[in-house]
PDB file of N, CA and C in Angstrom:
ATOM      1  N   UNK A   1     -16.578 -10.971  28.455  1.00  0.00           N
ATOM      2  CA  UNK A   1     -17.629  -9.977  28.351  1.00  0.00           C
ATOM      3  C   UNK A   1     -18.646 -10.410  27.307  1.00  0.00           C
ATOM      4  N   UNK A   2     -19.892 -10.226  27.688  1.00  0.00           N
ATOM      5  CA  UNK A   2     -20.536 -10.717  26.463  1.00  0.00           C
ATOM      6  C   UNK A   2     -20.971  -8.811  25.929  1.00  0.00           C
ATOM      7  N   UNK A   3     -21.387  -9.205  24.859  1.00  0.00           N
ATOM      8  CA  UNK A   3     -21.634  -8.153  23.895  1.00  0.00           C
ATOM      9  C   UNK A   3     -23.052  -7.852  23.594  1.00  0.00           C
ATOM     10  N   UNK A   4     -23.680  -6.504  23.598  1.00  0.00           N
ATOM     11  CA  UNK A   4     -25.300  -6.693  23.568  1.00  0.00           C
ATOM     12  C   UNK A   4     -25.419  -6.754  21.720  1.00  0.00           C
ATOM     13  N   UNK A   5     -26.765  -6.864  21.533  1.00  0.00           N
ATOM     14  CA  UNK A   5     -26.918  -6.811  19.857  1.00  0.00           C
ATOM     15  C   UNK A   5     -26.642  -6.523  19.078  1.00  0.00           C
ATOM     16  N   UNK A   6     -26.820  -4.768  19.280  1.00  0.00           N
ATOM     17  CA  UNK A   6     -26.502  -3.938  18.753  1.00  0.00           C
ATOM     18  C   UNK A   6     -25.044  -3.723  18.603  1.00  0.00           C
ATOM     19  N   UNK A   7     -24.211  -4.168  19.148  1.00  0.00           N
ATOM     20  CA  UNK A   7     -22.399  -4.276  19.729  1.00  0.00           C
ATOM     21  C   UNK A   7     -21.852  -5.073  18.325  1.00  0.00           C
ATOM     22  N   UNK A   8     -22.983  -6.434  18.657  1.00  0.00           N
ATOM     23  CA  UNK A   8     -22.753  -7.501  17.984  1.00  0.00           C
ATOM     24  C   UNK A   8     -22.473  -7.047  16.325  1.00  0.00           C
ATOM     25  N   UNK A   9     -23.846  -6.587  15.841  1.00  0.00           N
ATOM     26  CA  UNK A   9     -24.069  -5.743  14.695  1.00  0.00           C
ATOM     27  C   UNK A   9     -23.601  -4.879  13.951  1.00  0.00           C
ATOM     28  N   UNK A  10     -22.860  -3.840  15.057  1.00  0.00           N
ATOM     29  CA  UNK A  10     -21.894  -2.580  14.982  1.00  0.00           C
ATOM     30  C   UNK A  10     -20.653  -3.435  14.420  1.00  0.00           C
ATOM     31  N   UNK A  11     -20.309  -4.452  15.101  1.00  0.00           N
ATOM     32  CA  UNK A  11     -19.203  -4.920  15.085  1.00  0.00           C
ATOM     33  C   UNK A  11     -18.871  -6.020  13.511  1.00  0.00           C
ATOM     34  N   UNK A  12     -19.952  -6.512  12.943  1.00  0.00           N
ATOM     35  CA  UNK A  12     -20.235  -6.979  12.011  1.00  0.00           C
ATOM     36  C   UNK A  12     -20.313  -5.867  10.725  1.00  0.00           C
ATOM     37  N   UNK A  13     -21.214  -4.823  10.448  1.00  0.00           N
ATOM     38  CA  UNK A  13     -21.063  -3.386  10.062  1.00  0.00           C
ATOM     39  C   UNK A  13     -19.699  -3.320   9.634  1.00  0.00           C
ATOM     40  N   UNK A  14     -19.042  -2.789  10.588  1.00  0.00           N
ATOM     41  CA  UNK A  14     -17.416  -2.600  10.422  1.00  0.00           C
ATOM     42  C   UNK A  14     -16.242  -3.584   9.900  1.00  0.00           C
ATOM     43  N   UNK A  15     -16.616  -4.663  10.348  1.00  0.00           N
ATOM     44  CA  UNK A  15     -15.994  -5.991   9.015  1.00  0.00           C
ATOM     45  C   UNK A  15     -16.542  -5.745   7.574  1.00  0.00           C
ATOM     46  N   UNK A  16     -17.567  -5.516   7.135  1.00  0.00           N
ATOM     47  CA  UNK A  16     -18.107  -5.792   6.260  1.00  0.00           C
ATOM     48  C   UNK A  16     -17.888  -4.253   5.186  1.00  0.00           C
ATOM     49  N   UNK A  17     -18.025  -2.993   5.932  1.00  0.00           N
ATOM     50  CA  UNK A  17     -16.595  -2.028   5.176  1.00  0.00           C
ATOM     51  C   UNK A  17     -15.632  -2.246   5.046  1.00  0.00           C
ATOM     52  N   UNK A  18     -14.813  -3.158   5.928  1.00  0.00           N
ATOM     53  CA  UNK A  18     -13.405  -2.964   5.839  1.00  0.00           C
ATOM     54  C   UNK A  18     -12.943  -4.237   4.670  1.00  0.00           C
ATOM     55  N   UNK A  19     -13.820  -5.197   4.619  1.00  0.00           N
ATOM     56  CA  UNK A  19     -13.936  -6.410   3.319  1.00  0.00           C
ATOM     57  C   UNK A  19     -14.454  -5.291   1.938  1.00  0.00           C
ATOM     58  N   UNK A  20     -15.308  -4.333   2.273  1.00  0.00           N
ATOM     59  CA  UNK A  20     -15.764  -3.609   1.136  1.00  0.00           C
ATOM     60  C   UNK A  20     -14.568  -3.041   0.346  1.00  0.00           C
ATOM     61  N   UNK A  21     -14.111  -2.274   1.340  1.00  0.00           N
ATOM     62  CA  UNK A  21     -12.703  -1.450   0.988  1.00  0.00           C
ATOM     63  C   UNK A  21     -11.806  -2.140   0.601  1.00  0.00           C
ATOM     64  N   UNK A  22     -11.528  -3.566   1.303  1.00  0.00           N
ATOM     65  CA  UNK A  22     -10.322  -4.396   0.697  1.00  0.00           C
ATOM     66  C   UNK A  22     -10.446  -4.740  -0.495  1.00  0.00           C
ATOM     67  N   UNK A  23     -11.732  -5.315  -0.985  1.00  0.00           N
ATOM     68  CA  UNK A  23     -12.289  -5.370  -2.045  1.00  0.00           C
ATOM     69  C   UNK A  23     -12.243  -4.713  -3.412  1.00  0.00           C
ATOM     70  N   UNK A  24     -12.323  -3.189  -3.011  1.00  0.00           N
ATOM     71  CA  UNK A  24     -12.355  -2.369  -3.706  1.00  0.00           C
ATOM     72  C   UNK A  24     -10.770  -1.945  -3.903  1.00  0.00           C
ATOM     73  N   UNK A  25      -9.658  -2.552  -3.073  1.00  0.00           N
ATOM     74  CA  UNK A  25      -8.273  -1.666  -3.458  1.00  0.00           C
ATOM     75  C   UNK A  25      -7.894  -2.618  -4.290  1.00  0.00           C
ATOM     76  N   UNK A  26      -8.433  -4.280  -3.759  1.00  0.00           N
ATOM     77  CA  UNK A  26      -7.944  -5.303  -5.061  1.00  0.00           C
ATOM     78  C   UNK A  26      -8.723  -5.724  -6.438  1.00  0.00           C
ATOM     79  N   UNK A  27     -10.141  -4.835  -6.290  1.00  0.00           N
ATOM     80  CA  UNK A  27     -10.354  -4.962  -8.323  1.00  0.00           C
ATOM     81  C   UNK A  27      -9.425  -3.838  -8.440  1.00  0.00           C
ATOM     82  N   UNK A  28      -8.967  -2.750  -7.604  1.00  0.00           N
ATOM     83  CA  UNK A  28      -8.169  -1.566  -8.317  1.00  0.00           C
ATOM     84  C   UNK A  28      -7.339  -2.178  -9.277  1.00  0.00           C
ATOM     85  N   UNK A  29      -6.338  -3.432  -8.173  1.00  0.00           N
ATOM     86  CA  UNK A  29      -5.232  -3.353  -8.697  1.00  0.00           C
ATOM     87  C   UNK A  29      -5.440  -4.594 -10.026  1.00  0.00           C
ATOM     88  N   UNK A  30      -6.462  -5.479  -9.723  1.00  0.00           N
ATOM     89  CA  UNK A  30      -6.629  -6.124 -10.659  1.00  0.00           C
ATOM     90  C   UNK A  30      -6.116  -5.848 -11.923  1.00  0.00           C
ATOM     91  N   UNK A  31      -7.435  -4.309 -12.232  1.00  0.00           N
ATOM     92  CA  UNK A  31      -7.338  -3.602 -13.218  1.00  0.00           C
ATOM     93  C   UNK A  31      -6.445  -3.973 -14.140  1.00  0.00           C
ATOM     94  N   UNK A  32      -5.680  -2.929 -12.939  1.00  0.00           N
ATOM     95  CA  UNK A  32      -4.084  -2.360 -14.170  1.00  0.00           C
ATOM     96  C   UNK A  32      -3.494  -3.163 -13.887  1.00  0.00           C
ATOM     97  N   UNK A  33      -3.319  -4.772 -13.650  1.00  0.00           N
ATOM     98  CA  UNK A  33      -2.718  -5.674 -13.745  1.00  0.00           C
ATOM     99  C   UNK A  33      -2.922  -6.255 -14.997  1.00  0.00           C
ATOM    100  N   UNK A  34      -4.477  -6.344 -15.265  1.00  0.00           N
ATOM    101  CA  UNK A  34      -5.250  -6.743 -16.909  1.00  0.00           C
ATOM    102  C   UNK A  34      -4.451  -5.982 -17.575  1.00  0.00           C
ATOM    103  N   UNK A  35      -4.917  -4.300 -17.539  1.00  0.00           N
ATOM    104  CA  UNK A  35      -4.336  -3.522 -18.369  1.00  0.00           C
ATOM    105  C   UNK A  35      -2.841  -3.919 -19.013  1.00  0.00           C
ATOM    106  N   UNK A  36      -2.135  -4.079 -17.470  1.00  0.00           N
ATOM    107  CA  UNK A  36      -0.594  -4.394 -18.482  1.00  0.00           C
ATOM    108  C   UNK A  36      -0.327  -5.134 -19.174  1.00  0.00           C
ATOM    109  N   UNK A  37      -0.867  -6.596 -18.584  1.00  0.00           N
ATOM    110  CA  UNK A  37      -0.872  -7.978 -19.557  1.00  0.00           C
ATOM    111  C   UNK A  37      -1.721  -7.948 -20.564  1.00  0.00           C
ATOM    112  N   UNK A  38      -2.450  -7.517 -19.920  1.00  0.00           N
ATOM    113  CA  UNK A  38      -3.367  -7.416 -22.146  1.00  0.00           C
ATOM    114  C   UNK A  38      -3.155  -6.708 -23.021  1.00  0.00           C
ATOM    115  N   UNK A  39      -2.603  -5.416 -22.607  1.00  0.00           N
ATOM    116  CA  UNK A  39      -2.264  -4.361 -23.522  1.00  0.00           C
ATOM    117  C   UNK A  39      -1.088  -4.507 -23.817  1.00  0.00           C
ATOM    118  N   UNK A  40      -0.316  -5.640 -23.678  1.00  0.00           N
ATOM    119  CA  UNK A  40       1.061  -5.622 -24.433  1.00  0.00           C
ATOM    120  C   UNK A  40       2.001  -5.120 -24.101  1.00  0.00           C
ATOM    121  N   UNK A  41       2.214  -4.698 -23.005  1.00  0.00           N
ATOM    122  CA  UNK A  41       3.440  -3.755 -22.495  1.00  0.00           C
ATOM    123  C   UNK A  41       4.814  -4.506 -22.351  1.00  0.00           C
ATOM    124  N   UNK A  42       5.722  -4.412 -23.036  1.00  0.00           N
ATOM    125  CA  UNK A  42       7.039  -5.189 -23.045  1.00  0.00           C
ATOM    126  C   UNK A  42       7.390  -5.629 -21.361  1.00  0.00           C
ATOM    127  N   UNK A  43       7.833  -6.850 -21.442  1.00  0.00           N
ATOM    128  CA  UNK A  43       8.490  -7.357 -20.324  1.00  0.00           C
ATOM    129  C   UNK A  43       9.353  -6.137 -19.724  1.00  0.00           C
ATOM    130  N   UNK A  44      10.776  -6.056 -20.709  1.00  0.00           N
ATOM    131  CA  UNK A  44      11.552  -4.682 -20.089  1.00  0.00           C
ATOM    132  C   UNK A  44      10.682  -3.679 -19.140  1.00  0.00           C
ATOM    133  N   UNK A  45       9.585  -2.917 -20.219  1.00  0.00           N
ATOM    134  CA  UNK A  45       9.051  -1.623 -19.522  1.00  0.00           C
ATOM    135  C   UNK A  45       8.516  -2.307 -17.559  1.00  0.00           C
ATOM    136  N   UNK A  46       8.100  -3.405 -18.098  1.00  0.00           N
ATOM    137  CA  UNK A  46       7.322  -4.054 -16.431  1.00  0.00           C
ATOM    138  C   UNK A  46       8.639  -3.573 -15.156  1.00  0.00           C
ATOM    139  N   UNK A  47       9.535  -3.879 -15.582  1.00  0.00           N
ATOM    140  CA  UNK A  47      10.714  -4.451 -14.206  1.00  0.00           C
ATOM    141  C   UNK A  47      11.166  -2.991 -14.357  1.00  0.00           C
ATOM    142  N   UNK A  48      11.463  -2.151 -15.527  1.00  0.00           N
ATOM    143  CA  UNK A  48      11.706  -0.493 -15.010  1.00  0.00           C
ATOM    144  C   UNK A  48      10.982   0.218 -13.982  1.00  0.00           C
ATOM    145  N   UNK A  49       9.337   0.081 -14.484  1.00  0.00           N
ATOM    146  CA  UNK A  49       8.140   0.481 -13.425  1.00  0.00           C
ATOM    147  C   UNK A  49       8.689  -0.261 -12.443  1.00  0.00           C
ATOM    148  N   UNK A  50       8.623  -1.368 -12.192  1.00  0.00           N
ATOM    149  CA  UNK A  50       9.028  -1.844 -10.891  1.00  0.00           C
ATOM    150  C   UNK A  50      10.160  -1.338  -9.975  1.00  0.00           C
ATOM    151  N   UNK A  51      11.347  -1.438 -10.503  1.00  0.00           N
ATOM    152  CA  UNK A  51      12.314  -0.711 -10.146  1.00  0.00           C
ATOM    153  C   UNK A  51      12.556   0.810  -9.813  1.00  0.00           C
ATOM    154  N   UNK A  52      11.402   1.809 -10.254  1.00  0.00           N
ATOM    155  CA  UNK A  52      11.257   2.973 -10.291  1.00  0.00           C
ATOM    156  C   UNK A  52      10.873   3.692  -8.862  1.00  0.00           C
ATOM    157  N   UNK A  53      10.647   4.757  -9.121  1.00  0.00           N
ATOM    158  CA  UNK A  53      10.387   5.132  -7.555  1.00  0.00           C
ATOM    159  C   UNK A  53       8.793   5.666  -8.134  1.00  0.00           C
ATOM    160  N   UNK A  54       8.274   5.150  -8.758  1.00  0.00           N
ATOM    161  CA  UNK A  54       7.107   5.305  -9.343  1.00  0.00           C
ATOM    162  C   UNK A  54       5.716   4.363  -8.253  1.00  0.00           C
ATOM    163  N   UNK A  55       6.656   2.881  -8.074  1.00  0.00           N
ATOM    164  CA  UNK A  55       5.669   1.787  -7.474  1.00  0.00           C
ATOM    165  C   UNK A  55       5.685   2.372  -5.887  1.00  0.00           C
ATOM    166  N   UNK A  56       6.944   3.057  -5.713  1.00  0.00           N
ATOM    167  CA  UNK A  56       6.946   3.746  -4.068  1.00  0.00           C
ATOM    168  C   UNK A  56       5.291   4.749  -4.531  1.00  0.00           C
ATOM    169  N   UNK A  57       5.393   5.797  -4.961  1.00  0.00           N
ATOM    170  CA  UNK A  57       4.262   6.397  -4.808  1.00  0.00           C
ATOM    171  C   UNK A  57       3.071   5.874  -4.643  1.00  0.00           C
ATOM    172  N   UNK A  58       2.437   4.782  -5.890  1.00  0.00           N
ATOM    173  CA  UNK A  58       1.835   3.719  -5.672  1.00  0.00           C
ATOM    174  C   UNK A  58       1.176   3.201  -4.486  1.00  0.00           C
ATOM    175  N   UNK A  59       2.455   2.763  -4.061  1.00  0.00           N
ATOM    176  CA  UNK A  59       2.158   2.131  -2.705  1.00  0.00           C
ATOM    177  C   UNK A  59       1.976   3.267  -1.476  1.00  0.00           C
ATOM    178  N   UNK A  60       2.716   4.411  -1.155  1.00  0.00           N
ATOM    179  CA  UNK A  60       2.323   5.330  -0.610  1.00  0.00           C
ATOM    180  C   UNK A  60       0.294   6.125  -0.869  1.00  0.00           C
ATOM    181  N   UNK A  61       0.183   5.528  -1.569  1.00  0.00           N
ATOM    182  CA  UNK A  61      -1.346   6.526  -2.006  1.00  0.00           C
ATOM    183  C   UNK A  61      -2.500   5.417  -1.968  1.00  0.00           C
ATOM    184  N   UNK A  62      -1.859   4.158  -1.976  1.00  0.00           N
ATOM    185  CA  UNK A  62      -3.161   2.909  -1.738  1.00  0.00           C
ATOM    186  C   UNK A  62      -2.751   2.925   0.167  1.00  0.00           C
ATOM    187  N   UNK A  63      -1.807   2.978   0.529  1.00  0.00           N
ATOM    188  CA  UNK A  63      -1.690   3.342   2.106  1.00  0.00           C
ATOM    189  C   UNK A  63      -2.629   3.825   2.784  1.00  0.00           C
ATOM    190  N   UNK A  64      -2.445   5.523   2.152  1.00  0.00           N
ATOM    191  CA  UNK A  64      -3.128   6.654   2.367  1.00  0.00           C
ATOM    192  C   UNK A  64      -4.570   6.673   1.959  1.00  0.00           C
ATOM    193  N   UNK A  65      -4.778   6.340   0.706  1.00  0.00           N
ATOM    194  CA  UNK A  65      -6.010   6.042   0.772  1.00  0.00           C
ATOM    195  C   UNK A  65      -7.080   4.918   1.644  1.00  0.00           C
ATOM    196  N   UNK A  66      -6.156   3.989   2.409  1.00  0.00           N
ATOM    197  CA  UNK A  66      -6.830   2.851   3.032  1.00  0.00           C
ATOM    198  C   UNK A  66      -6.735   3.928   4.369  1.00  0.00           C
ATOM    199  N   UNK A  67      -5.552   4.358   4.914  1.00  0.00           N
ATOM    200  CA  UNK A  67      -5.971   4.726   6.007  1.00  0.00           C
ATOM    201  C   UNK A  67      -6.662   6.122   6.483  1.00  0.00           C
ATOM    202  N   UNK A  68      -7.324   6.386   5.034  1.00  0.00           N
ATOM    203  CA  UNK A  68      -8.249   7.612   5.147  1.00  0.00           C
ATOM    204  C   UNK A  68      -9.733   7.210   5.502  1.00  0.00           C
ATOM    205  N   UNK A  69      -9.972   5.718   4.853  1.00  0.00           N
ATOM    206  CA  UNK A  69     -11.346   5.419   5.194  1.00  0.00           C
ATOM    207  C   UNK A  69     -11.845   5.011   6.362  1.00  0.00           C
TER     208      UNK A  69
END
């Protein structure tokens, strides 16, 4: 099938949010990746958070938030 211009465009559009958004969930996490390593947070405290049912929520709400946009 070929695709008319405007198709073409639409279709380009919609990559270019969805790179926006990806974009935007990974300076999120950047962030508080800086945050932890620069601010000193003991090794221990890292692998508790990890282990916690804390990183489940986390990950439940960057989900939800991706598949809200």
């Amino acid at each position: 099938m070929k695709a008319s211009m405007d198709e073409k465009l639409h279709l380009i559009m919609e990559l270019k949010t969805s790179i926006e958004n990806m974009r935007g969930i990974i300076d999120g996490a950047n962030v508080w990746c800086s945050i932890i390593t620069v601010g000193g947070v003991r090794y221990d405290y890292i692998w508790d958070i990890l282990n916690s049912e804390v990183t489940d929520k986390i990950a439940e709400g960057v989900i939800n938030k991706w598949n809200s946009i």
